[in-house]
N, C-alpha and C. Protein backbone atom coordinates (compact mmCIF):
# COMPACT_ATOMS: atom_id res chain seq x y z
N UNK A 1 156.03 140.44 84.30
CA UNK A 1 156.19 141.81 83.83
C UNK A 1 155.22 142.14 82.71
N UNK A 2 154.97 143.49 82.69
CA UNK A 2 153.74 143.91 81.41
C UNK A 2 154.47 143.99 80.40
N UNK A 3 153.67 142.95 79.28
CA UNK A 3 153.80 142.89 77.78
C UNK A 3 154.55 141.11 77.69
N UNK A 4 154.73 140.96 79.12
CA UNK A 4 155.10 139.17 78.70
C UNK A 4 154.01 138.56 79.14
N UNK A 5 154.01 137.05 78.14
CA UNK A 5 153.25 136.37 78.37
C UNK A 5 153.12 135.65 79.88
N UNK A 6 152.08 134.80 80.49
CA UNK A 6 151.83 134.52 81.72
C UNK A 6 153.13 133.35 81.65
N UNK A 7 153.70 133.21 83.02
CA UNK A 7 155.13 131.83 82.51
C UNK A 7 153.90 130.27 82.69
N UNK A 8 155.01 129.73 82.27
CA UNK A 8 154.48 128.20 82.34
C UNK A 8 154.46 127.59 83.91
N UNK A 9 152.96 127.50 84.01
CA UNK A 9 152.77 126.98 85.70
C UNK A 9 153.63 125.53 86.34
N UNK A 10 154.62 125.17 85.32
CA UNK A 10 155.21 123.90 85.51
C UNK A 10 156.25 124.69 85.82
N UNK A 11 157.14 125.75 85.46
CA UNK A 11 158.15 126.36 85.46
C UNK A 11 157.90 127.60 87.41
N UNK A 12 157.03 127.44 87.10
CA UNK A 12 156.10 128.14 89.07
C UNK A 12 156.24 127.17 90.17
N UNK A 13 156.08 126.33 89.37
CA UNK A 13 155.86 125.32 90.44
C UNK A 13 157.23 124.44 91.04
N UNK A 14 158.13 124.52 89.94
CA UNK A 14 159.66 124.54 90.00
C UNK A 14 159.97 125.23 91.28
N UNK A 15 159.93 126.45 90.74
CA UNK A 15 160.38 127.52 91.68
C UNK A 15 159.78 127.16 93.34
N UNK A 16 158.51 126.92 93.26
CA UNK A 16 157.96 126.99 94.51
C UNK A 16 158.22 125.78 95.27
N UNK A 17 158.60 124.53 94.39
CA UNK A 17 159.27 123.68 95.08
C UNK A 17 160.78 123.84 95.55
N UNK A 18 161.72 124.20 94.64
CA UNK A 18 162.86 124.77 95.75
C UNK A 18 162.76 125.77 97.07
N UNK A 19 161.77 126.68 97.09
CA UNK A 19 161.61 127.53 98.16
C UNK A 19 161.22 126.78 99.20
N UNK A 20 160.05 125.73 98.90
CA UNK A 20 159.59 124.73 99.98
C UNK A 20 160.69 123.76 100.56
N UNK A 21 162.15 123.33 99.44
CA UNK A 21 162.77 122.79 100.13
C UNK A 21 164.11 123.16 101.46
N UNK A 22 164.28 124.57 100.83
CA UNK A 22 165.18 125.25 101.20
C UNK A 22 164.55 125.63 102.68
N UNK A 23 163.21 126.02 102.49
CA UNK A 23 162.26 126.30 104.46
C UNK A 23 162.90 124.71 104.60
N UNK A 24 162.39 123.69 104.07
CA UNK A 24 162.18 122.50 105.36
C UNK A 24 163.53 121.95 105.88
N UNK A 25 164.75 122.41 104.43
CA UNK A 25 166.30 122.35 105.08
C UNK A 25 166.25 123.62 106.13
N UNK A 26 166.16 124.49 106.20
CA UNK A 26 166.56 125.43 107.34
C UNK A 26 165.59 125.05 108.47
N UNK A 27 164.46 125.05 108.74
CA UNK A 27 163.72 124.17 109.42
C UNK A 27 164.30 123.29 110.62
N UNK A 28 164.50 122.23 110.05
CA UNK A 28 165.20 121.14 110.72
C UNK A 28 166.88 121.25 111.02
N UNK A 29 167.46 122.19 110.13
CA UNK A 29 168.83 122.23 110.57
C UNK A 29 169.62 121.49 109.54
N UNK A 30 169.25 121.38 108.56
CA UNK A 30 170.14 120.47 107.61
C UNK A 30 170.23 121.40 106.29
N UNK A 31 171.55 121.67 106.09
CA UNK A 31 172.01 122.25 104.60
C UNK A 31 171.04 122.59 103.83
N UNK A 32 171.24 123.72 102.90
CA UNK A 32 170.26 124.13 102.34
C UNK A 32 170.91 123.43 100.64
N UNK A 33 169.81 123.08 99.84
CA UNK A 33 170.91 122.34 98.23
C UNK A 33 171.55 123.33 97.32
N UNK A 34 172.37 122.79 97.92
CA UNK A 34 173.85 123.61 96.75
C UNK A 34 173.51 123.78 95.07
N UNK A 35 172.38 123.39 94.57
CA UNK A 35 172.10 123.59 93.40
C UNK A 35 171.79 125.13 93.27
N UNK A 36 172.47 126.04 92.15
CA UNK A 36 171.50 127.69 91.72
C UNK A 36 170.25 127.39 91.38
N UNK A 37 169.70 127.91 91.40
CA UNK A 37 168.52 128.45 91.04
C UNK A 37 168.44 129.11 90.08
N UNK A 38 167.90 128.39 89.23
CA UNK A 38 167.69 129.50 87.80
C UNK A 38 166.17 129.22 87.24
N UNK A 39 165.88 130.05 85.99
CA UNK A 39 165.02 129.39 85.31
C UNK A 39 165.11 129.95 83.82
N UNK A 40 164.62 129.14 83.07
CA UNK A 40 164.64 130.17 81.68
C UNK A 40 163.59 130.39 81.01
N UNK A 41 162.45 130.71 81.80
CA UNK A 41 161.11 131.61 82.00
C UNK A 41 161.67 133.02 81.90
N UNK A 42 161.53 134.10 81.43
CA UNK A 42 161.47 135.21 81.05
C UNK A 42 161.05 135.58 82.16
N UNK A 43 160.00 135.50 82.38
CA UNK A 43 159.08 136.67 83.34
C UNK A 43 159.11 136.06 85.00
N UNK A 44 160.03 134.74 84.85
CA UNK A 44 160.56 134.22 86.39
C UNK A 44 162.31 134.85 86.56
N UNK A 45 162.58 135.16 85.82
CA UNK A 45 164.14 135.32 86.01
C UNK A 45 164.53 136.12 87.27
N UNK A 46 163.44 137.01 87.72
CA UNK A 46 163.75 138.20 88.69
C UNK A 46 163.01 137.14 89.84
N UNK A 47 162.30 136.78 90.22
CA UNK A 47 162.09 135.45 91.56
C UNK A 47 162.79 134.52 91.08
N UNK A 48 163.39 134.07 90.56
CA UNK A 48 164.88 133.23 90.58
C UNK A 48 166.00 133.68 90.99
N UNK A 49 166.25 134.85 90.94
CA UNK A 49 167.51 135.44 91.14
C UNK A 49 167.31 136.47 92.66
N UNK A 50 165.64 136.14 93.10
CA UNK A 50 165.71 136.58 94.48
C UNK A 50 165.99 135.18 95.45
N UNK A 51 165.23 134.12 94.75
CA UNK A 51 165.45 133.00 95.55
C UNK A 51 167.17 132.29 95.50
N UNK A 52 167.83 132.39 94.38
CA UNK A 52 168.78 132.20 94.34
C UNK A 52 169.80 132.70 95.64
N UNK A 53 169.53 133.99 95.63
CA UNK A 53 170.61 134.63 96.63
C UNK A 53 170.12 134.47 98.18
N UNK A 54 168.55 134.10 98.27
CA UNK A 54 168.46 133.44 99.47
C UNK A 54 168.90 132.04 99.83
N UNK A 55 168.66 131.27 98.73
CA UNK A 55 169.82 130.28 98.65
C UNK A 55 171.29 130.60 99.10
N UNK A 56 172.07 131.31 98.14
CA UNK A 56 173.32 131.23 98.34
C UNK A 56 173.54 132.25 100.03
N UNK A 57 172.57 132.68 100.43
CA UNK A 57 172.95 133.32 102.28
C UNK A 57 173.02 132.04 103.13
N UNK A 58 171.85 131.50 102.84
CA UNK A 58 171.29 130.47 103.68
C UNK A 58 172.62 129.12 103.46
N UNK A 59 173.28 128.99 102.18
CA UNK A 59 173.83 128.29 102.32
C UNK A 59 175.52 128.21 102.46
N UNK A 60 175.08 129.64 102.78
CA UNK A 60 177.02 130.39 103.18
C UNK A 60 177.08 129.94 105.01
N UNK A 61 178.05 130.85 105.52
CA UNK A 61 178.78 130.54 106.47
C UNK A 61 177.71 131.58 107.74
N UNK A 62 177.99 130.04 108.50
CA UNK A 62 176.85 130.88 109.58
C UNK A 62 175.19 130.34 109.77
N UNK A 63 175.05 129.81 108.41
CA UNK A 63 173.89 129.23 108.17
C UNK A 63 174.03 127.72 108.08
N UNK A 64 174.54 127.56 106.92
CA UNK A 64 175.06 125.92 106.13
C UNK A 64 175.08 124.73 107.43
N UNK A 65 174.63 124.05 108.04
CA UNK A 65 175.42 122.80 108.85
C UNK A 65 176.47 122.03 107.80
N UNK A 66 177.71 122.05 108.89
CA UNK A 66 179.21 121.51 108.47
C UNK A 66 178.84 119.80 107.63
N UNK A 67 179.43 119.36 106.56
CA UNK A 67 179.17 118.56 106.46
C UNK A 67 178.85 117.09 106.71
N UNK A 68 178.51 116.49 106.49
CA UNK A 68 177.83 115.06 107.68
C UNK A 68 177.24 115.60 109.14
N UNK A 69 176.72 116.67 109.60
CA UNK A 69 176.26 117.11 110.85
C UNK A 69 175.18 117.71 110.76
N UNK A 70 173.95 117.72 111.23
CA UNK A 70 172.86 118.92 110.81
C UNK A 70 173.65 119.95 112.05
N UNK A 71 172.47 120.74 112.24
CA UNK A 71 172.49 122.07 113.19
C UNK A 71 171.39 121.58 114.44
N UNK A 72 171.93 121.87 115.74
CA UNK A 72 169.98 121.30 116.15
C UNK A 72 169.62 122.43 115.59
N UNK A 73 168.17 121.81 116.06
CA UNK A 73 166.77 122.63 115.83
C UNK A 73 167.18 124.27 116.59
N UNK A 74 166.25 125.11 115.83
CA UNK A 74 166.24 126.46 116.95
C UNK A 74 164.93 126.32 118.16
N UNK A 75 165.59 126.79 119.24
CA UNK A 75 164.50 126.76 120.31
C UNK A 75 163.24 127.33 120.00
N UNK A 76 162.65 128.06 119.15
CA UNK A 76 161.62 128.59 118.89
C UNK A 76 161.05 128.34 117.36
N UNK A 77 161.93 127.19 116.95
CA UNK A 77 161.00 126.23 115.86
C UNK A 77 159.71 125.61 116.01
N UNK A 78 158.90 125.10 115.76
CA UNK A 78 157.68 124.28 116.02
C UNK A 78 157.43 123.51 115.31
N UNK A 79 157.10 122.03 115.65
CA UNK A 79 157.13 121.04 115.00
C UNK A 79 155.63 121.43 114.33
N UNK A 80 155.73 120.65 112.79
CA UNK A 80 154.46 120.84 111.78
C UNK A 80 153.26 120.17 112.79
């Protein structure tokens, strides 16, 4: 946001690693991590609190695989 400083690229890279894990859990069919998402970067708080709630969809009902079970794959996944 204008008038804050740039955030700390360690605190980016946070972020961009939960997003990467949350694709490769939905991906394959296995739970997305029950951890929130936060940060206490100032100028990340608003992409935390978007990734958060894609978290908490992805890891509600409908999405989540039941515990000890993945999901299969979706037919129109593609292996890396």
């Amino acid at each position: 946001p204008a008038g804050q400083p740039p955030p700390d690229p360690a605190a980016v890279a946070r972020l961009a690693e939960t997003l990467q894990a949350m694709a490769r859990a939905v991906i394959q069919g296995m739970a997305v991590p029950a951890a929130p998402v936060t940060t206490d970067t100032p100028a990340l708080r608003e992409a935390a609190s978007a990734i958060e709630a894609l978290r908490a969809t992805l890891a509600g009902p409908g999405f989540a695989a039941e515990p000890g079970r993945v999901r299969p794959p979706s037919p129109t996944t593609q292996p890396d």
